[in-house]
N, C-alpha and C. Protein backbone atom coordinates (compact mmCIF):
# COMPACT_ATOMS: atom_id res chain seq x y z
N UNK A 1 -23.30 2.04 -0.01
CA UNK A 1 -23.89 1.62 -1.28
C UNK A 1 -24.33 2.89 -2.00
N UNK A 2 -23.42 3.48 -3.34
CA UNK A 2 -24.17 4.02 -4.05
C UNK A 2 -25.27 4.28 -4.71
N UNK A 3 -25.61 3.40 -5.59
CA UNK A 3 -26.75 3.78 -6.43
C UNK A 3 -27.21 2.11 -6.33
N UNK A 4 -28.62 1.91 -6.43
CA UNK A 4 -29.51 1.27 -6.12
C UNK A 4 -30.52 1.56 -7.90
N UNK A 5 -30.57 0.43 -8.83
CA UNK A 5 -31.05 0.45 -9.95
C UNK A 5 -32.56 -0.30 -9.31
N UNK A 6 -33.90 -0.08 -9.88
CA UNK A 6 -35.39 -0.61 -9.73
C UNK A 6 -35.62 -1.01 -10.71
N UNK A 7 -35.99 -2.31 -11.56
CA UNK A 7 -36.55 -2.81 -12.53
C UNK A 7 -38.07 -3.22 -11.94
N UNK A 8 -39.13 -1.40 -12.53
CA UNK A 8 -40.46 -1.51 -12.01
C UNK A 8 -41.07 -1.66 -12.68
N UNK A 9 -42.07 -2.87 -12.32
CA UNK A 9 -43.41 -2.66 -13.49
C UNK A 9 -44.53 -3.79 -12.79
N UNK A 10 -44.41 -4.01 -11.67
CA UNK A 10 -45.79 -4.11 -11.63
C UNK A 10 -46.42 -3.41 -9.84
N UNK A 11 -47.36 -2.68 -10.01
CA UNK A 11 -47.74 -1.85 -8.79
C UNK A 11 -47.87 -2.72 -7.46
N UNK A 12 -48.02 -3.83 -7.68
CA UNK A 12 -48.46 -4.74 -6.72
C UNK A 12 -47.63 -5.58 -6.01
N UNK A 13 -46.92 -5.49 -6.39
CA UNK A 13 -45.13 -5.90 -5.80
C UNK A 13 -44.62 -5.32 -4.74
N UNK A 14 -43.60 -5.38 -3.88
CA UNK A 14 -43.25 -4.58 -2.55
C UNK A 14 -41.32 -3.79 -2.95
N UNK A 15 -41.41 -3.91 -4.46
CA UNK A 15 -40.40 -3.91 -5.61
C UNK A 15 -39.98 -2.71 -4.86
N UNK A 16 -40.84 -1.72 -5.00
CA UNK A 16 -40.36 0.05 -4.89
C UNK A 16 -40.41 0.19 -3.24
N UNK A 17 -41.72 -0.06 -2.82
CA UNK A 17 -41.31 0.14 -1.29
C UNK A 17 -39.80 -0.51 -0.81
N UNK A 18 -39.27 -1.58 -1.27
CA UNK A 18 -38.43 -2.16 -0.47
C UNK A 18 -36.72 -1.51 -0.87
N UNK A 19 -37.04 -0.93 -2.64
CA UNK A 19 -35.91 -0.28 -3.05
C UNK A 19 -35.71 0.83 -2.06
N UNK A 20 -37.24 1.91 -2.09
CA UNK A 20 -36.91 3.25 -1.06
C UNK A 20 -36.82 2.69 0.10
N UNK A 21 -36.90 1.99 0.89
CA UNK A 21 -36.40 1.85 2.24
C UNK A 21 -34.77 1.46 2.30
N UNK A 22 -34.63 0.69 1.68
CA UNK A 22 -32.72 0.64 1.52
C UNK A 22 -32.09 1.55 1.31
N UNK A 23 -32.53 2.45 -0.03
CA UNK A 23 -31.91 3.95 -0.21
C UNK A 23 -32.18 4.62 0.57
N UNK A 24 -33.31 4.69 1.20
CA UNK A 24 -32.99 6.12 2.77
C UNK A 24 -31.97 5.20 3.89
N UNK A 25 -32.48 3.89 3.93
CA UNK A 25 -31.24 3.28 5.12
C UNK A 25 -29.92 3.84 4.80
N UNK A 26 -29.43 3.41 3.69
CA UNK A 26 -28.18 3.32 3.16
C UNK A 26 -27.50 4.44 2.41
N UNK A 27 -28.15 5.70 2.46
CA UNK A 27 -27.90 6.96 2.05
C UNK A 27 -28.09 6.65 0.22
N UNK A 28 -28.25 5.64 -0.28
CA UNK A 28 -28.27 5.82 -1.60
C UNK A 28 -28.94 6.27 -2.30
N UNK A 29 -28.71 6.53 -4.01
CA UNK A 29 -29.25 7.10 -5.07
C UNK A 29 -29.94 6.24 -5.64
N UNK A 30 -31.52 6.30 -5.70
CA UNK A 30 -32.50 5.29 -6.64
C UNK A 30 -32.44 5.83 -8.04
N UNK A 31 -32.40 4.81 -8.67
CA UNK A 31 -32.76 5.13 -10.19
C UNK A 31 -33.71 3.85 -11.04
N UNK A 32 -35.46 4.17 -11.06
CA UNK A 32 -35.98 3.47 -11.18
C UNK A 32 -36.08 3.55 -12.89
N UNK A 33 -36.44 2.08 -13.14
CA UNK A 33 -36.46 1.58 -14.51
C UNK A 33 -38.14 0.73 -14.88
N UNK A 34 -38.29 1.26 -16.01
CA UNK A 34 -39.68 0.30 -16.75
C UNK A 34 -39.01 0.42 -17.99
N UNK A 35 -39.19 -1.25 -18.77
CA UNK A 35 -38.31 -1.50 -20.10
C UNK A 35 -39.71 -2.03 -20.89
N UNK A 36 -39.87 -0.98 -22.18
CA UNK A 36 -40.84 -1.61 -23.12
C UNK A 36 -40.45 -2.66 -24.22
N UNK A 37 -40.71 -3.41 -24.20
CA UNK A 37 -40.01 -4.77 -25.12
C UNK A 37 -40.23 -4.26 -26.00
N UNK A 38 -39.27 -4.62 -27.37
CA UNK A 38 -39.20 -4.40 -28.82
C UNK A 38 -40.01 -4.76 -29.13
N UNK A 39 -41.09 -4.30 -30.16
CA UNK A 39 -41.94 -4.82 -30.54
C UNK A 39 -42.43 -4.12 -31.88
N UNK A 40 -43.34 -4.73 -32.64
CA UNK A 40 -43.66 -4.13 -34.38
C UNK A 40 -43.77 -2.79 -33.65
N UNK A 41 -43.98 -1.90 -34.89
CA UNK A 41 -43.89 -0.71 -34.81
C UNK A 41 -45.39 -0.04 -34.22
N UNK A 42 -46.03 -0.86 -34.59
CA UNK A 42 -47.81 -0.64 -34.43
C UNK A 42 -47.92 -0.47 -32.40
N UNK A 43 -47.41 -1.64 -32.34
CA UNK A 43 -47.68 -1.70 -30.38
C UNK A 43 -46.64 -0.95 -30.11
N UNK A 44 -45.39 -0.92 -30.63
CA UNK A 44 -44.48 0.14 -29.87
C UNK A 44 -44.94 1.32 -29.11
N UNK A 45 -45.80 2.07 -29.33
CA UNK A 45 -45.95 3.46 -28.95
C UNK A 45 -47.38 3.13 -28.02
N UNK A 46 -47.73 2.22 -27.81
CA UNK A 46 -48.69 1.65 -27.06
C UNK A 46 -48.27 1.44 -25.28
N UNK A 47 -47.08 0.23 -26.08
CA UNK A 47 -46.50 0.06 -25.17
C UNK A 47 -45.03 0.74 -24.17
N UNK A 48 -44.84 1.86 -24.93
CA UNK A 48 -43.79 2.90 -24.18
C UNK A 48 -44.71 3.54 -23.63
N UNK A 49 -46.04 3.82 -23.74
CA UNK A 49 -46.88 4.65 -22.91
C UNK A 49 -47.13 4.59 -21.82
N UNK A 50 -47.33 2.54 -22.21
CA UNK A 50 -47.66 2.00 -20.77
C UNK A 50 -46.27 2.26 -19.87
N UNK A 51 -45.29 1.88 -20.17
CA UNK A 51 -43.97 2.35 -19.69
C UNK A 51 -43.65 3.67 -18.70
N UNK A 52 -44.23 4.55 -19.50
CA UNK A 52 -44.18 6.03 -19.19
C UNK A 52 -45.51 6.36 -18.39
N UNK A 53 -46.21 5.61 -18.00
CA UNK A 53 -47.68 5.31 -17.00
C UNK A 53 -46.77 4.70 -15.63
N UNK A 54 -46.04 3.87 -15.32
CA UNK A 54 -45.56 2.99 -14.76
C UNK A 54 -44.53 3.53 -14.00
N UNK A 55 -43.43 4.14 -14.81
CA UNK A 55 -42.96 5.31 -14.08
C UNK A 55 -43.49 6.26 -13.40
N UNK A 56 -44.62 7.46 -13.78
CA UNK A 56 -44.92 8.11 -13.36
C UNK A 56 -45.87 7.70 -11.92
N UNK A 57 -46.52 6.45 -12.40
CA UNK A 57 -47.04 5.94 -10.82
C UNK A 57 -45.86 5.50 -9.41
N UNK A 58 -44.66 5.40 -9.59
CA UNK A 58 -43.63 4.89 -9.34
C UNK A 58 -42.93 6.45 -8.69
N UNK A 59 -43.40 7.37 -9.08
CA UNK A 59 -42.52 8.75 -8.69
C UNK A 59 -43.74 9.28 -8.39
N UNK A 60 -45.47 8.70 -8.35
CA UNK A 60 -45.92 9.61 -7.10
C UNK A 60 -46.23 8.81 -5.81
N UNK A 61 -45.39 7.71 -5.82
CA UNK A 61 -45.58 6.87 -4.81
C UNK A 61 -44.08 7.33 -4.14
N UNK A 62 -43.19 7.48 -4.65
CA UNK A 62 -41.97 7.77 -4.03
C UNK A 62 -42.22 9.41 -3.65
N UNK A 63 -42.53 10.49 -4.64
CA UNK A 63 -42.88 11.43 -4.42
C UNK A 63 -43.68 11.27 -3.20
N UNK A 64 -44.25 11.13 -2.55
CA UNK A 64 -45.35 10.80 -1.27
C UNK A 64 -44.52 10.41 0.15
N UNK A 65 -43.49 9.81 -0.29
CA UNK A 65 -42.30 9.53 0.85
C UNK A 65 -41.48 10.25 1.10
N UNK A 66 -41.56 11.31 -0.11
CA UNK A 66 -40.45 12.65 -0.25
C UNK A 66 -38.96 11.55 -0.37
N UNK A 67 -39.05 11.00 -1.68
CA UNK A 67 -38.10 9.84 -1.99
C UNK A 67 -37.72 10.29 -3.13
N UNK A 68 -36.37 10.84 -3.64
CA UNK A 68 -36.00 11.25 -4.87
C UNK A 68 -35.16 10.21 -5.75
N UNK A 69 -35.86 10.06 -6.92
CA UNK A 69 -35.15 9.13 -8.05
C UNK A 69 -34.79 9.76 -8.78
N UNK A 70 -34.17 8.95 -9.79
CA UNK A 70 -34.01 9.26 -11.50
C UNK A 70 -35.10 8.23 -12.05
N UNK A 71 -35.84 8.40 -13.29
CA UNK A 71 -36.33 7.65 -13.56
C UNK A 71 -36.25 7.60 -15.38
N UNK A 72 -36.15 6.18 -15.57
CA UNK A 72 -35.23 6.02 -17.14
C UNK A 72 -36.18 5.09 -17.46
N UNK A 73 -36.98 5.55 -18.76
CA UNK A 73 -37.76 4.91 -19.43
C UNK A 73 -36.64 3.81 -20.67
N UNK A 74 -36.86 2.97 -21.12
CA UNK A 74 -35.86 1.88 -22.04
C UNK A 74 -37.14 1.40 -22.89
N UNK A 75 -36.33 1.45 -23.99
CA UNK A 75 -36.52 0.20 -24.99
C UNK A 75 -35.86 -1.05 -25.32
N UNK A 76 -36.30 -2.28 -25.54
CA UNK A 76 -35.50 -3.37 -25.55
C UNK A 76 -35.41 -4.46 -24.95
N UNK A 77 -34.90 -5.53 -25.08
CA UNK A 77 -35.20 -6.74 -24.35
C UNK A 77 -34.63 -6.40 -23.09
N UNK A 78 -36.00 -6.58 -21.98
CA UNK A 78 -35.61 -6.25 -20.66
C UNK A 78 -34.64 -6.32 -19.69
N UNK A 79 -34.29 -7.92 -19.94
CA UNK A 79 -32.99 -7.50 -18.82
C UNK A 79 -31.89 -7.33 -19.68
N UNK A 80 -31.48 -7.10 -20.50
CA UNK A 80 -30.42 -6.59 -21.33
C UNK A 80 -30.45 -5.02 -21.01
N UNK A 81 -31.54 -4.54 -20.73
CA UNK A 81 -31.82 -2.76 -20.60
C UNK A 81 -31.68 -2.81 -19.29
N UNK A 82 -31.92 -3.54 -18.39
CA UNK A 82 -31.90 -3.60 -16.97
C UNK A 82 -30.21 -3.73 -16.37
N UNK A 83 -29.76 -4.81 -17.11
CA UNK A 83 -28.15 -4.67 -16.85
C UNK A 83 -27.07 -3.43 -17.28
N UNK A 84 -27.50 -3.20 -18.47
CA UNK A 84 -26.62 -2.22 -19.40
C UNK A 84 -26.61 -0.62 -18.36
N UNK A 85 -27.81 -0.66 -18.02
CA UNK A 85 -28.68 1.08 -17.46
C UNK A 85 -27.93 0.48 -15.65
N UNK A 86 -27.76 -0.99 -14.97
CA UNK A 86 -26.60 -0.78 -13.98
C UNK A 86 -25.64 -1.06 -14.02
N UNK A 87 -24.83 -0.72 -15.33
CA UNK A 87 -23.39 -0.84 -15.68
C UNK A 87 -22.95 0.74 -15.96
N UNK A 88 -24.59 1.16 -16.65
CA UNK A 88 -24.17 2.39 -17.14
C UNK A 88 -24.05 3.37 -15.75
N UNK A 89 -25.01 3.22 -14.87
CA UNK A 89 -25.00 3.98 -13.42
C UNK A 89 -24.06 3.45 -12.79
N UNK A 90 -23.37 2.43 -12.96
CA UNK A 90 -21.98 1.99 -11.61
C UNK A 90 -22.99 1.75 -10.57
N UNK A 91 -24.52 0.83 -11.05
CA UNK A 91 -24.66 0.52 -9.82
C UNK A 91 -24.26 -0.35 -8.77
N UNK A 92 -24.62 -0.57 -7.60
CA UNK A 92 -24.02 -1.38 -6.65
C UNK A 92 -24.93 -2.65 -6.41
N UNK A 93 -26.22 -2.32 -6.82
CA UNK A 93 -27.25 -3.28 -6.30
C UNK A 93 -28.73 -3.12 -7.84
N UNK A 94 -29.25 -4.09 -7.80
CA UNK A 94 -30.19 -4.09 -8.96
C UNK A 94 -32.01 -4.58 -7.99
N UNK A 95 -32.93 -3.50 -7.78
CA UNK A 95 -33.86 -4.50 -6.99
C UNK A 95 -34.81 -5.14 -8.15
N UNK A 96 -35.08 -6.44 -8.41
CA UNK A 96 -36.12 -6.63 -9.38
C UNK A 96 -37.10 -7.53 -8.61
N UNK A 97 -38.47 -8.23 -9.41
CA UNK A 97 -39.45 -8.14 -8.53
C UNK A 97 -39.57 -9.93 -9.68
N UNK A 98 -40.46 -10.57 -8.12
CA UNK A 98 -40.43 -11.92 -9.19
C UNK A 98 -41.92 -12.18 -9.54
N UNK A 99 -42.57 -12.76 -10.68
CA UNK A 99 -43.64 -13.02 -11.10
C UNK A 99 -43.85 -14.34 -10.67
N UNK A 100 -44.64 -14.81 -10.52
CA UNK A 100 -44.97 -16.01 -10.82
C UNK A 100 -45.78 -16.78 -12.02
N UNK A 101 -45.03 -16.99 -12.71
CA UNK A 101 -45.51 -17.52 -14.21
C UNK A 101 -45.78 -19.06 -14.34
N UNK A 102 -46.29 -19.48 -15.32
CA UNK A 102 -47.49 -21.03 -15.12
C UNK A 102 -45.88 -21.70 -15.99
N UNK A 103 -46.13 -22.90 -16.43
CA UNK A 103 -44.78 -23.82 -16.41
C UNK A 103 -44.62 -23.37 -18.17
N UNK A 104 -45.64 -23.06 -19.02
CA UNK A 104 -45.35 -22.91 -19.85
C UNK A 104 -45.19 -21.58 -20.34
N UNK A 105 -45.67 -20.47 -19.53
CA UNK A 105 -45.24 -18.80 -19.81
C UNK A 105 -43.39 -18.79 -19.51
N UNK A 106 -43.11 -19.60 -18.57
CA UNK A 106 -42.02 -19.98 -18.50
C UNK A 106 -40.39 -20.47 -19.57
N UNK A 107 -41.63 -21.20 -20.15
CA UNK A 107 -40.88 -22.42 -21.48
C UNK A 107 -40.60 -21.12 -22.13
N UNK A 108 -42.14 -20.58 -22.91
CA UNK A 108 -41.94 -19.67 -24.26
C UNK A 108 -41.24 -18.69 -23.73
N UNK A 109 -41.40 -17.86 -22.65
CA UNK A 109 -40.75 -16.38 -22.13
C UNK A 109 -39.72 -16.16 -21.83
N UNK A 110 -39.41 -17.04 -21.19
CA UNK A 110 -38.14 -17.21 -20.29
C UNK A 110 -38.70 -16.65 -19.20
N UNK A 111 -37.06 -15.88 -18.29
CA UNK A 111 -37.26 -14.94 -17.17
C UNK A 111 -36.50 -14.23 -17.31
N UNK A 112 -37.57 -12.56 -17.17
CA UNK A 112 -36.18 -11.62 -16.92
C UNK A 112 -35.52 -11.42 -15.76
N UNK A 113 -36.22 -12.16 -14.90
CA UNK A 113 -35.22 -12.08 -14.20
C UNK A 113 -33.93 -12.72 -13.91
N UNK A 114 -34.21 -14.16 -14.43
CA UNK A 114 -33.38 -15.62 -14.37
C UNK A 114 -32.08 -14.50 -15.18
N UNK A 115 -31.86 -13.78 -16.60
CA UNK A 115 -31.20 -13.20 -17.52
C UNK A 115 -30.61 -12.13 -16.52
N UNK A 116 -31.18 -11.82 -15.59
CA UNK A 116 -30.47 -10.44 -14.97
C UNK A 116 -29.82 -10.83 -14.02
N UNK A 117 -30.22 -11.97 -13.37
CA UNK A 117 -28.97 -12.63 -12.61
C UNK A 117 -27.94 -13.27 -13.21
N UNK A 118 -28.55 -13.49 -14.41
CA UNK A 118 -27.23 -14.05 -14.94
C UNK A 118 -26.21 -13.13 -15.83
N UNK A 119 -26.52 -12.38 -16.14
CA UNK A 119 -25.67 -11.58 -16.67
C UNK A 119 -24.91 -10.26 -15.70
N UNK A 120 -25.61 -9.94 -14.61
CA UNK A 120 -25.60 -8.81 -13.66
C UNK A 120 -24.17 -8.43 -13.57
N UNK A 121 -23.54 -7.36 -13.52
CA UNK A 121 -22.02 -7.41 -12.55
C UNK A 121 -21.96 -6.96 -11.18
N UNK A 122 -23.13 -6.67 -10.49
CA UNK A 122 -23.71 -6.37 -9.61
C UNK A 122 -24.36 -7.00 -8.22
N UNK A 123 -24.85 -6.83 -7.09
CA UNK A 123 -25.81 -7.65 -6.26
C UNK A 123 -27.08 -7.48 -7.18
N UNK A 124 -27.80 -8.31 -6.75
CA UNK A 124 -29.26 -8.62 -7.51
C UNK A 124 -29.91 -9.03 -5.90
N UNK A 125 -31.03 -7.69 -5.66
CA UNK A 125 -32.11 -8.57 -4.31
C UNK A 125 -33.19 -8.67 -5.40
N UNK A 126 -33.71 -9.88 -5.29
CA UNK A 126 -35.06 -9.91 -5.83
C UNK A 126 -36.11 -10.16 -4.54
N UNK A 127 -37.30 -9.08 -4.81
CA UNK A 127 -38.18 -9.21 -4.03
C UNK A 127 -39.68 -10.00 -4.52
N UNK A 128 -39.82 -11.06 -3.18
CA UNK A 128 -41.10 -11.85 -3.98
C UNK A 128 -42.44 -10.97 -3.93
């Protein structure tokens, strides 16, 4: 297995531990992802920060394992940036992480993840 794509964003998830343990199993290349949703121009730069917070916690947690990524900050509707960024890497595998959302964050939101399995050309592990 080549390359191994991370759709990271929340610390509390077993998202990244479980990506770096496959990539040292499996000799592969991590390339972790945080996607800031489109948004007015006002929260945009709010929210790429948080983005660019998320990553960097994400590479000193891997940094600490002596675990080397790439790490690709995105703009855009998430799993559209999540698929495109493992089409664009030829990845082999996508790890994303599942929320648990109430019946109606559901209705209005959707899921990015439900969208990344469905669109993926890839394996998809999702970790609960």
């Amino acid at each position: 297995m080549g390359t191994i794509v991370v759709a990271y964003d929340d610390p509390e998830s077993e998202t990244l531990e479980r990506a770096a343990a496959l990539a040292h199993a499996l000799g592969s290349s991590l390339v972790i992802t945080n996607v800031t949703p489109t948004a007015d121009a006002g929260e945009a730069s709010g929210a790429s920060g948080e983005s660019r917070r998320r990553l960097d916690e994400a590479q000193t947690v891997l940094g600490e394992r002596g675990v080397a990524a790439e790490f690709v900050d995105r703009t855009g509707q998430p799993a559209e940036q999540i698929v495109l960024l493992a089409r664009e890497r030829s990845a082999d595998l996508i790890v994303i992480g599942t929320r648990r959302k109430r019946f109606f964050e559901r209705l209005v939101e959707g899921s990015v993840l439900q969208e990344v399995l469905r669109h993926a050309t890839c394996d998809v592990l999702v970790v609960a």
